[in-house]
C-alpha atoms as a PDB file:
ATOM      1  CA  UNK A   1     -96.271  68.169 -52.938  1.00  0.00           C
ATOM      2  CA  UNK A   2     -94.229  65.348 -54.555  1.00  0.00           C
ATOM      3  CA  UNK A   3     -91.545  63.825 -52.888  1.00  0.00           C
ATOM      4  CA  UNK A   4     -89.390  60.914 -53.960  1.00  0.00           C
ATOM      5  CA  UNK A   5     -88.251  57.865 -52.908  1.00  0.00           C
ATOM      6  CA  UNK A   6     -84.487  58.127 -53.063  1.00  0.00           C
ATOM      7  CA  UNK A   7     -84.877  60.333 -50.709  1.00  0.00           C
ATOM      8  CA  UNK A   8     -87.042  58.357 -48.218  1.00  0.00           C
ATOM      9  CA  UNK A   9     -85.055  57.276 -45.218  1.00  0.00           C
ATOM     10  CA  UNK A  10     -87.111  55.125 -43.030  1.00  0.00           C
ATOM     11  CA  UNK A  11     -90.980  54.055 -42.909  1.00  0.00           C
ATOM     12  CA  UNK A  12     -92.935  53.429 -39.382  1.00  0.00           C
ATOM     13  CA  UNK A  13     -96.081  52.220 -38.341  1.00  0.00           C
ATOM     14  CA  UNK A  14     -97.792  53.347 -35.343  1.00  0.00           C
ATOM     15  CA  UNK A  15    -100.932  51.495 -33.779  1.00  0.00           C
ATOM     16  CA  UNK A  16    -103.194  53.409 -31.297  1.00  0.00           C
ATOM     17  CA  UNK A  17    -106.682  52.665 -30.418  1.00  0.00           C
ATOM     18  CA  UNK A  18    -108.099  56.011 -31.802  1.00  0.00           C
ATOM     19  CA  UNK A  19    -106.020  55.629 -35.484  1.00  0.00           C
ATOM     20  CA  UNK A  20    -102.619  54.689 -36.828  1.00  0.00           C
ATOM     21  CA  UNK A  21     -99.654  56.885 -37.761  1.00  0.00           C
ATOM     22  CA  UNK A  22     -97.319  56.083 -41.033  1.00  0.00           C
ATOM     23  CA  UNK A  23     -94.250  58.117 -40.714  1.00  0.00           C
ATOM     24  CA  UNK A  24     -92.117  58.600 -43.492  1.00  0.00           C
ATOM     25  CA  UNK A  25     -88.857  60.168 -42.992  1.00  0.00           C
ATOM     26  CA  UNK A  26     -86.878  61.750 -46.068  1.00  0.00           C
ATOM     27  CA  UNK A  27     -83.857  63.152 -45.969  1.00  0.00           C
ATOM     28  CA  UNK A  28     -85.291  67.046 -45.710  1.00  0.00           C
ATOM     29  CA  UNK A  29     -89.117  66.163 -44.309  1.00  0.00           C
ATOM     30  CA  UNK A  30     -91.065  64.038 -42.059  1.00  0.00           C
ATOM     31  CA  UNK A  31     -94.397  63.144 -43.670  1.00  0.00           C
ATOM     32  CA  UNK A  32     -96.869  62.056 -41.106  1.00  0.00           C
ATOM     33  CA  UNK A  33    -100.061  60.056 -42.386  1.00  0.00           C
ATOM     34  CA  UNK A  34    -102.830  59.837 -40.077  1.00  0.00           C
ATOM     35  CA  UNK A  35    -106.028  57.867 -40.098  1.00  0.00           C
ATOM     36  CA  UNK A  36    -107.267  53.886 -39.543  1.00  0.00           C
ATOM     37  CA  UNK A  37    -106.049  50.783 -41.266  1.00  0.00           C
ATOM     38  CA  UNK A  38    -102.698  52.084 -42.643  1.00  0.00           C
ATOM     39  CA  UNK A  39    -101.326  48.843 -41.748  1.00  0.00           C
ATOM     40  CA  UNK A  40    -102.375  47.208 -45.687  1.00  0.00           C
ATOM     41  CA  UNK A  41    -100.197  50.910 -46.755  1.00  0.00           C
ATOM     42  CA  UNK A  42     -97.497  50.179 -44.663  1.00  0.00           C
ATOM     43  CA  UNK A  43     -97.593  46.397 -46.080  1.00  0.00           C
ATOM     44  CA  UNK A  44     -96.975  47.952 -49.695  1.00  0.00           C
ATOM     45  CA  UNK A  45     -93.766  50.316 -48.633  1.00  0.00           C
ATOM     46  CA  UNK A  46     -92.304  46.825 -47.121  1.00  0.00           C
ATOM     47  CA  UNK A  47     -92.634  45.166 -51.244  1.00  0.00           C
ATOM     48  CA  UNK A  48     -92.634  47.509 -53.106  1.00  0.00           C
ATOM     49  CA  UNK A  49     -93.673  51.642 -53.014  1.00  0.00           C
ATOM     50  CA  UNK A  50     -96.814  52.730 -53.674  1.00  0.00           C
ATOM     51  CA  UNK A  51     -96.771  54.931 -56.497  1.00  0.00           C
ATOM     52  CA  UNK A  52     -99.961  57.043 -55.416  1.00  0.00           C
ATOM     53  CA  UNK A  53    -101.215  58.271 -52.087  1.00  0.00           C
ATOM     54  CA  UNK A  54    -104.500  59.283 -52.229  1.00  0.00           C
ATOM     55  CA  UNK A  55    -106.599  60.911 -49.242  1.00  0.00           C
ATOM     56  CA  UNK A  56    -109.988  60.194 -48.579  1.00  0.00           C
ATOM     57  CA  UNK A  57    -112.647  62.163 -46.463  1.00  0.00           C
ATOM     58  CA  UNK A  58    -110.801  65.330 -46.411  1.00  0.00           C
ATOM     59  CA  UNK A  59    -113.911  66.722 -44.435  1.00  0.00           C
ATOM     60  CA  UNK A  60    -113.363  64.389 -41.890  1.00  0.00           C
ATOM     61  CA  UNK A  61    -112.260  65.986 -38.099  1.00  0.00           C
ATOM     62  CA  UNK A  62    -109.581  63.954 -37.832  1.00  0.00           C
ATOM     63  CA  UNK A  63    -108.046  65.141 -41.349  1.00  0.00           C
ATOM     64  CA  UNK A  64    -105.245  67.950 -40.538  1.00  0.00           C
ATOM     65  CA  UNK A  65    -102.913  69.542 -42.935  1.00  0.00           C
ATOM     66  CA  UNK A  66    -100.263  71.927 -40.660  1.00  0.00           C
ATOM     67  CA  UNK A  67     -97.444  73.778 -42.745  1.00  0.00           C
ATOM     68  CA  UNK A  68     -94.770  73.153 -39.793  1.00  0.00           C
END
């Protein structure tokens, strides 16, 4: 899926002890990225937007993709 940044509404960063949570609201979706140090991700959305989001281990238990 693509989705663009004039669109994008608000960015939030969510600590936990088991991972982190980015949430990235647009004006149609909620995009919810799960998974550990997000914090240097969420850094780059504060300067300037990343242009690619790539996922890494995809086999990984703790790597869900839901069609809600």
């Amino acid at each position: 899926m693509t989705f663009y940044y004039a669109y994008l509404l608000s960015v939030e960063l969510v600590i936990d002890a088991d991972h982190n949570l980015i949430i990235l609201c647009f004006t149609l979706q909620k995009i919810i990225l799960k998974g550990y140090r997000l914090d240097d991700l969420f850094e780059q959305f504060a300067h300037e937007k990343p242009d690619r989001i790539m996922v890494h281990d995809v086999g990984s238990p703790y790597f869900r993709a839901s069609g809600s």
